[in-house]
Protein backbone atom coordinates (compact mmCIF):
# COMPACT_ATOMS: atom_id res chain seq x y z
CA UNK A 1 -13.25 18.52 -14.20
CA UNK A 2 -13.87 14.65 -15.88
CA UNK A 3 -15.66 12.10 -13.93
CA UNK A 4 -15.20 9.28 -13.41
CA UNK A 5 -18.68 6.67 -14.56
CA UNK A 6 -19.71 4.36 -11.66
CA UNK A 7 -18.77 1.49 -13.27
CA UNK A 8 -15.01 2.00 -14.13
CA UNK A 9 -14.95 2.99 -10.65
CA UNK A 10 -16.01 -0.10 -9.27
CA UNK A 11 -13.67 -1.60 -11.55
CA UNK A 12 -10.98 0.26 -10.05
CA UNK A 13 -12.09 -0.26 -6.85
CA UNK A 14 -11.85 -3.98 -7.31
CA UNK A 15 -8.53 -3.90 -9.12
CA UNK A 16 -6.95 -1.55 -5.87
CA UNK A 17 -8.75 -4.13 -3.66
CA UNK A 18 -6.91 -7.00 -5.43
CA UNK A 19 -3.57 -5.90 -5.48
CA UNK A 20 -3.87 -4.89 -1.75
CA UNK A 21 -5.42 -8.60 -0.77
CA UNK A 22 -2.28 -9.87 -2.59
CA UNK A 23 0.44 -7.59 -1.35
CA UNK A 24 -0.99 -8.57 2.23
CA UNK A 25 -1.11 -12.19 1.06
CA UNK A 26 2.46 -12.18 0.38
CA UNK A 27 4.05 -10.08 2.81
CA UNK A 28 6.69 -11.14 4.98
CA UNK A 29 5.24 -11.42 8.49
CA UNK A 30 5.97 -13.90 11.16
CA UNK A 31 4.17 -13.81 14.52
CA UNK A 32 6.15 -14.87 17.89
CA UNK A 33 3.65 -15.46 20.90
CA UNK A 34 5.02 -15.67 24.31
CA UNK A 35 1.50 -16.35 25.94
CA UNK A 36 0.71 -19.68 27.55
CA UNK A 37 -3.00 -20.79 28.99
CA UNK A 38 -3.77 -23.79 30.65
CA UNK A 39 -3.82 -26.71 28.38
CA UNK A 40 -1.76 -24.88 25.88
CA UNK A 41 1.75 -26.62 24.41
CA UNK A 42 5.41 -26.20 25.58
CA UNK A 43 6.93 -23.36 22.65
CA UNK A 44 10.35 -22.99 21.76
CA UNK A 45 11.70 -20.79 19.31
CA UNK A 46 8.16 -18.89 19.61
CA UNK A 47 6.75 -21.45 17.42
CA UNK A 48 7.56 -25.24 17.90
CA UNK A 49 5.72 -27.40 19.87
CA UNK A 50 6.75 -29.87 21.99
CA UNK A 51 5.26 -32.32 24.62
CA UNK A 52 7.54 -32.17 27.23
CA UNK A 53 10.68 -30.57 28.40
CA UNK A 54 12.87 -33.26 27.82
CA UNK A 55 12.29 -32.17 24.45
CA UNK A 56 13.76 -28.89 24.72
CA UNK A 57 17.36 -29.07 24.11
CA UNK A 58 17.15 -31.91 21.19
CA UNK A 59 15.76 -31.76 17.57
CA UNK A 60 12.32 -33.39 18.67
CA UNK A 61 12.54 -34.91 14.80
CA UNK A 62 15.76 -36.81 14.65
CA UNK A 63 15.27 -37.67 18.16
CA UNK A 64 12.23 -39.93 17.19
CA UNK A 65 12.13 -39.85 13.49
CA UNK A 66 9.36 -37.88 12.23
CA UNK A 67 8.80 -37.94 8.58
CA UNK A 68 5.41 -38.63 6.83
CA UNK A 69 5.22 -42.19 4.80
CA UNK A 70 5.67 -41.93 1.27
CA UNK A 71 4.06 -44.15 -1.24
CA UNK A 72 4.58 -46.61 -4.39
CA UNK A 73 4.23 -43.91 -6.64
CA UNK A 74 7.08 -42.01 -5.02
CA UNK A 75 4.70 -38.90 -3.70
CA UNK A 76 4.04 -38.13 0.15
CA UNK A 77 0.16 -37.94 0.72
CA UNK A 78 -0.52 -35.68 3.85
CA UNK A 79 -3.84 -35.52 4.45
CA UNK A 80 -5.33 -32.04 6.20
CA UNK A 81 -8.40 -30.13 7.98
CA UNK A 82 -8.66 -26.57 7.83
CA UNK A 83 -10.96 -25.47 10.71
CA UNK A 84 -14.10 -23.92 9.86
CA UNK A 85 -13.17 -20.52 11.80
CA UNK A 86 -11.79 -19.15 9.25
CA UNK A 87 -13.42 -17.04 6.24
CA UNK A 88 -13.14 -17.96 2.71
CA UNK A 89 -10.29 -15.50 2.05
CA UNK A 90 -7.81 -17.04 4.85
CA UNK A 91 -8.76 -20.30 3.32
CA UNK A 92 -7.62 -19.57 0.41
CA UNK A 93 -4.14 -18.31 1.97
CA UNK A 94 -4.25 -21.69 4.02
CA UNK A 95 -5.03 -23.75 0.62
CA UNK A 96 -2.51 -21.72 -1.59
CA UNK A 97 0.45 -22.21 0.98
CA UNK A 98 -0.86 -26.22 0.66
CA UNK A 99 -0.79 -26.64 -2.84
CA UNK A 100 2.50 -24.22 -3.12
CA UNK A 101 4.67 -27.64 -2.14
CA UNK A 102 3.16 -29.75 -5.22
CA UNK A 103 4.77 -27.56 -7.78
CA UNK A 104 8.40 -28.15 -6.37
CA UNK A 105 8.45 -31.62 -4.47
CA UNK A 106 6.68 -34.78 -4.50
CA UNK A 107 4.86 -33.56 -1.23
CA UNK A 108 1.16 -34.04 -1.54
CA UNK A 109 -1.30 -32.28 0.62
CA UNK A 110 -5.02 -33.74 0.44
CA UNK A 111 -8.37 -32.39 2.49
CA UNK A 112 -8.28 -35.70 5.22
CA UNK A 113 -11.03 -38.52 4.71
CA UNK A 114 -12.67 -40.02 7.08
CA UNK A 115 -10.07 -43.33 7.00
CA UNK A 116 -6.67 -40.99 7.97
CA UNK A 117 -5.42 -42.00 11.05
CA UNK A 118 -3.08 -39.42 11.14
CA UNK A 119 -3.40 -35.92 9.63
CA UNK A 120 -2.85 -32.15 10.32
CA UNK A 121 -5.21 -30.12 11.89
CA UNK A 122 -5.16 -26.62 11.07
CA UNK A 123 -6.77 -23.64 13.31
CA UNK A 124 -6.71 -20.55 15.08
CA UNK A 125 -5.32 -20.76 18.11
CA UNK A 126 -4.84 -17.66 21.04
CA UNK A 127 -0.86 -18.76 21.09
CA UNK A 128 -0.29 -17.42 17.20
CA UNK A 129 1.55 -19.33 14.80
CA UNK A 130 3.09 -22.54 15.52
CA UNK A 131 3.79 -26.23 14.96
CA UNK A 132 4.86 -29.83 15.84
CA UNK A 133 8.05 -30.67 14.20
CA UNK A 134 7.68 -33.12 11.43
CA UNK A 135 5.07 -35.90 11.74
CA UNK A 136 3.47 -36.46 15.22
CA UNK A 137 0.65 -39.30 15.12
CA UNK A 138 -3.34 -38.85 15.11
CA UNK A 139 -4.82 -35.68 14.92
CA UNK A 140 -1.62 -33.15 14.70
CA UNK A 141 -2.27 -29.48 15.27
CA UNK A 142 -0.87 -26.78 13.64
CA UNK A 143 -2.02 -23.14 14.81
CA UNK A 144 -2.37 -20.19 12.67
CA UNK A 145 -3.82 -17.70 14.59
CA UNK A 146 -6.33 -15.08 12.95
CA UNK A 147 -5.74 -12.45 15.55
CA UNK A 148 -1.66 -13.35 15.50
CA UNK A 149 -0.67 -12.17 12.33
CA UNK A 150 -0.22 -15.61 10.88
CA UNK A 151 -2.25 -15.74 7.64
CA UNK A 152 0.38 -14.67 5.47
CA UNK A 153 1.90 -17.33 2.58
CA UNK A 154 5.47 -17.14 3.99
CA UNK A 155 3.99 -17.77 7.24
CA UNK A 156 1.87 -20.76 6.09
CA UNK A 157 4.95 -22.20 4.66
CA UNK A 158 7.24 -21.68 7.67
CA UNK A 159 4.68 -23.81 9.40
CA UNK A 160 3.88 -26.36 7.23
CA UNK A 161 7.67 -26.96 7.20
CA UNK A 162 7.91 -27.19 10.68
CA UNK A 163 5.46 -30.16 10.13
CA UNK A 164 7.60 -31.62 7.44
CA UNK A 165 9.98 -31.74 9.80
CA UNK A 166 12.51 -28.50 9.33
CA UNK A 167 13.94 -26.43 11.96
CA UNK A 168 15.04 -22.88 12.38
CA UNK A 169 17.74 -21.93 10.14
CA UNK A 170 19.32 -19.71 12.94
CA UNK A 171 19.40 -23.00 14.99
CA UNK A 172 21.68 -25.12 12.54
CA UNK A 173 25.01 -26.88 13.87
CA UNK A 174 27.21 -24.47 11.77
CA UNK A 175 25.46 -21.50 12.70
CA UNK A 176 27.97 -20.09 14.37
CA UNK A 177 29.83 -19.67 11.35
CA UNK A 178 27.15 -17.90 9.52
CA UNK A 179 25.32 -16.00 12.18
CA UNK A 180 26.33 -13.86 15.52
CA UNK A 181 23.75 -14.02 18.49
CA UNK A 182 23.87 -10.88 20.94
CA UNK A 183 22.32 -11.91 23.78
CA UNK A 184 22.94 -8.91 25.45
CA UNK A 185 19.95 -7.65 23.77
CA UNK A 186 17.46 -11.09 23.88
CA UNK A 187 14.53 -10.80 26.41
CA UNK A 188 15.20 -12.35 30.00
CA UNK A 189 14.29 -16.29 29.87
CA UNK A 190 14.65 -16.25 26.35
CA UNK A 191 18.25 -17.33 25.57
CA UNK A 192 17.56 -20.85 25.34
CA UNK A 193 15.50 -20.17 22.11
CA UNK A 194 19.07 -19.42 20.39
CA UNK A 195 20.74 -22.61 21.44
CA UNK A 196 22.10 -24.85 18.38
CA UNK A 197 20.53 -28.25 17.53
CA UNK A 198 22.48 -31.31 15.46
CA UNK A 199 20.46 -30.16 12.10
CA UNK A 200 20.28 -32.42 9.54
CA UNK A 201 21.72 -29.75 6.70
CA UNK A 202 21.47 -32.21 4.22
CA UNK A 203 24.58 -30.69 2.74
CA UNK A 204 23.44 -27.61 1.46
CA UNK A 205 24.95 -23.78 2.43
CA UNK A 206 23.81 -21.89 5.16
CA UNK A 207 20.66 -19.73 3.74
CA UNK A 208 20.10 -16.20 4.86
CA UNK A 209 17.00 -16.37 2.36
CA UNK A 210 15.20 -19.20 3.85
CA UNK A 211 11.87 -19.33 5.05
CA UNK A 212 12.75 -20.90 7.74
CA UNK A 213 15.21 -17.73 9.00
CA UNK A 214 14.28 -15.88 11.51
CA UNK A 215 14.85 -11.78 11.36
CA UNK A 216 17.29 -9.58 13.30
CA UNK A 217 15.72 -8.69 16.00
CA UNK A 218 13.53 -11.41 17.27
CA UNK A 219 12.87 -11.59 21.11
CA UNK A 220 14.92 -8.40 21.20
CA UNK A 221 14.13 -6.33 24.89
CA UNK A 222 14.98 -3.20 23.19
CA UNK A 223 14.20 -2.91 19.82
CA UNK A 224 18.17 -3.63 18.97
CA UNK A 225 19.39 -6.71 17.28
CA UNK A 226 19.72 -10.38 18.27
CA UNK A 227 21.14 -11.64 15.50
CA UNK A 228 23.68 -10.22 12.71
CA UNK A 229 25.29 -11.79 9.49
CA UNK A 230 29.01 -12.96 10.07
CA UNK A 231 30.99 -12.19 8.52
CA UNK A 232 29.05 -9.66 6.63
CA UNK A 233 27.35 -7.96 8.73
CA UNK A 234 25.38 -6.25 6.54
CA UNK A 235 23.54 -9.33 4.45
CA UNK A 236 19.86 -9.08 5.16
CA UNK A 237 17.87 -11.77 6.39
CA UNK A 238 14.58 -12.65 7.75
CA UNK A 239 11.98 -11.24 5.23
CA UNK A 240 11.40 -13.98 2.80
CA UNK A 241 7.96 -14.37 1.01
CA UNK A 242 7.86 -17.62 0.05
CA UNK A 243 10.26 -20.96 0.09
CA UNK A 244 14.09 -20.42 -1.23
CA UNK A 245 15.49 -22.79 -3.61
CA UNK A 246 17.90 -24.01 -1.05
CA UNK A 247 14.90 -24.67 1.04
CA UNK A 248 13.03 -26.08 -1.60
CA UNK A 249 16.67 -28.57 -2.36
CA UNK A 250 16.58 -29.27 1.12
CA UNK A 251 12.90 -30.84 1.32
CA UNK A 252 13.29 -32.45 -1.56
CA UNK A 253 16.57 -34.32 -0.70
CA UNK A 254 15.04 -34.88 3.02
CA UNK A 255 12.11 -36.85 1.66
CA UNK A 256 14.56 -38.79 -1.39
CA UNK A 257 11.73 -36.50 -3.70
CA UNK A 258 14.29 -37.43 -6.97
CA UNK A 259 13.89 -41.32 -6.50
CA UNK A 260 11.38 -42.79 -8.59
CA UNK A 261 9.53 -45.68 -6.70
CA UNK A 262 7.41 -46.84 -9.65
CA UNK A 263 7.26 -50.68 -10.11
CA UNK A 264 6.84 -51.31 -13.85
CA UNK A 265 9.88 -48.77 -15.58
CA UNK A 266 10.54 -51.15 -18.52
CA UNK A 267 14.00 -50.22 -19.94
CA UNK A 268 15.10 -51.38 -23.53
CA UNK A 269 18.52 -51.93 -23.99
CA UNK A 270 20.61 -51.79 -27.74
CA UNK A 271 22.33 -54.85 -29.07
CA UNK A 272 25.62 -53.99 -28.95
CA UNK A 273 25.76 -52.07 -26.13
CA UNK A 274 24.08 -51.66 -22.50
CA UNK A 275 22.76 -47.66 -23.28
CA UNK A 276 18.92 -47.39 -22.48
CA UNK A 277 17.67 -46.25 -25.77
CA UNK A 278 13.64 -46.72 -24.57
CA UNK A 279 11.97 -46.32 -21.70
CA UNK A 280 8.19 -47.16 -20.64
CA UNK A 281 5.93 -46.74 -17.32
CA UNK A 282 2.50 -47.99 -18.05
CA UNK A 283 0.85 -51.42 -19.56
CA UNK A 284 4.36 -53.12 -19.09
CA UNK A 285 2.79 -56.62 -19.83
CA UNK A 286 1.37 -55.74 -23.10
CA UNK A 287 4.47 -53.65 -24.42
CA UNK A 288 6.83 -55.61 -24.06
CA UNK A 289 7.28 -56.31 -27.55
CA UNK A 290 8.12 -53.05 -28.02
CA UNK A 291 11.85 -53.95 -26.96
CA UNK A 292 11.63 -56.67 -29.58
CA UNK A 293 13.49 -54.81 -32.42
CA UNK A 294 16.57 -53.46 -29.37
CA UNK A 295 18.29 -56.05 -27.49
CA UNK A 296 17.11 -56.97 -23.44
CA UNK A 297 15.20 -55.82 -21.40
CA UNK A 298 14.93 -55.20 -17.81
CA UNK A 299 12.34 -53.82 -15.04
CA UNK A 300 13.94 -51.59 -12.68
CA UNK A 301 13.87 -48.66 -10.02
CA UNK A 302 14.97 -45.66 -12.02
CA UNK A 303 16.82 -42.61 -10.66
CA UNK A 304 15.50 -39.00 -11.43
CA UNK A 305 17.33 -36.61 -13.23
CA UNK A 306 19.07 -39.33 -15.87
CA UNK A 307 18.81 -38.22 -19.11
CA UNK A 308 17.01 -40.97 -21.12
CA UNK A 309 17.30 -41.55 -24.93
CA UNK A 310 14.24 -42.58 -26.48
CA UNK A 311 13.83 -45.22 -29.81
């Protein structure tokens, strides 16, 4: 019988110990807390906050407006605080779900200086996983709880677009035509966490992979199902990992991510016609001769997505 030296051993050790940090990383968990303490927010939906109950039957974000302020250069800076209760490993879950929303939108998250007025505080609290819809004021909580099951990248996600100001798929106006609720089998006390809001759907298709979807049988007394696909009642839903694309379209178009807010586009036009043939961004003053050998030129707000010829 071979063995095996104690150094590929460790190195196997570290590689199984790896792939098991990451499978748990990624796995698609959402925690739903039903506890309440003294002191502790209003839920709904198991994991939106609001302040009061006149809250309850409205979207709390179109009600007051609730989206974070976005800047010259066309990016949304939202500063952050990750609690110090937490180990290295879960922030680095925390920080991962953070910088997940630079790759794909013009949302910025950015560790909070001392000058924020307003910013998101993330911790642990004993209620599990929840958040303030979209953009509150001050110091803004948002709870993922270490005992609750919450330090998981979908989960991180779910929540952080909660604070960007998204709502439960399951709760958009056209649900109905998407989604069956059996509330035959919800919990006692519990139904009004199924009730439709007026969503903002910014167009897009009901999504069954969203982050934002809840699975079958949440707040189900008896194990059965809450909610089923119509009319196909046997699409899947509920387990995502990570943000769809539809989700993805949806935060982009909420926050106007494809309009380009910088000041000093220089656009050079041809002679004969009005095509764009050059474009610039930076040192506008001193390269402005550059349009000398085309016809005008112009400084304006420029759309994202145009295809631009260059000279």
């Amino acid at each position: 019988v071979s063995r095996m030296s104690p150094s590929r051993f460790s190195v196997l050790a570290l590689l199984l110990l790896s792939a098991y940090c990451w499978a748990e990383e990624s796995k698609a968990h959402h925690f739903v807390s039903s506890v309440r303490g003294e002191g502790d927010p209003i839920l709904i939906e198991g994991d939106i906050a609001i302040e009061n109950e006149s809250e309850r039957n409205a979207d709390p974000c179109t009600s007051r407006g609730c989206l974070w302020g976005k800047w010259t250069d066309g990016k949304v800076y939202i500063p952050y605080l990750i609690a110090n209760h937490f180990s290295s490993r879960q922030k680095a879950i925390i920080t991962r779900g953070l910088e997940s929303f630079s790759s794909v939108s013009c949302i910025r998250f950015r560790p909070k200086r001392s000058s924020d007025r307003d910013w998101i505080s993330i911790e642990s609290s004993r209620q599990g996983c929840w958040s303030i819809i979209g953009r509150r004021g001050g110091k803004q909580l948002l709870s993922l709880s270490i005992q609750g099951g919450c330090l998981y990248h979908n989960t991180v996600q779910h929540e952080l677009l909660h604070a960007l100001g998204f709502n439960h798929e399951q709760t958009r106006s056209d649900r109905d035509n998407h989604i069956r609720v059996l509330l035959e089998n919800v919990q006692s006390g519990q139904e009004y966490n199924f009730r439709k809001i007026a969503t903002l759907n910014q167009g897009s298709p009901y999504d069954y992979g969203s982050v934002m979807q809840y699975h079958k049988t949440v707040f189900s007394k008896n194990g059965r199902p809450t909610l089923v696909a119509w009319p196909d009642s046997s699409v899947t839903f509920g387990t995502a990992r990570q943000m769809s694309s539809s989700d993805i379209k949806r935060l982009n178009l909420l926050y106007k991510c494809c309009e380009c807010y910088h000041r000093h586009h220089l656009l050079c036009f041809a002679r004969t016609s009005s095509r764009v043939v050059f474009l610039l961004q930076r040192n506008i003053s001193r390269q402005r001769r550059r349009c000398v050998h085309w016809g005008s030129f112009s400084y304006r707000k420029i759309t994202c997505g145009k295809k631009k010829k260059k000279a």
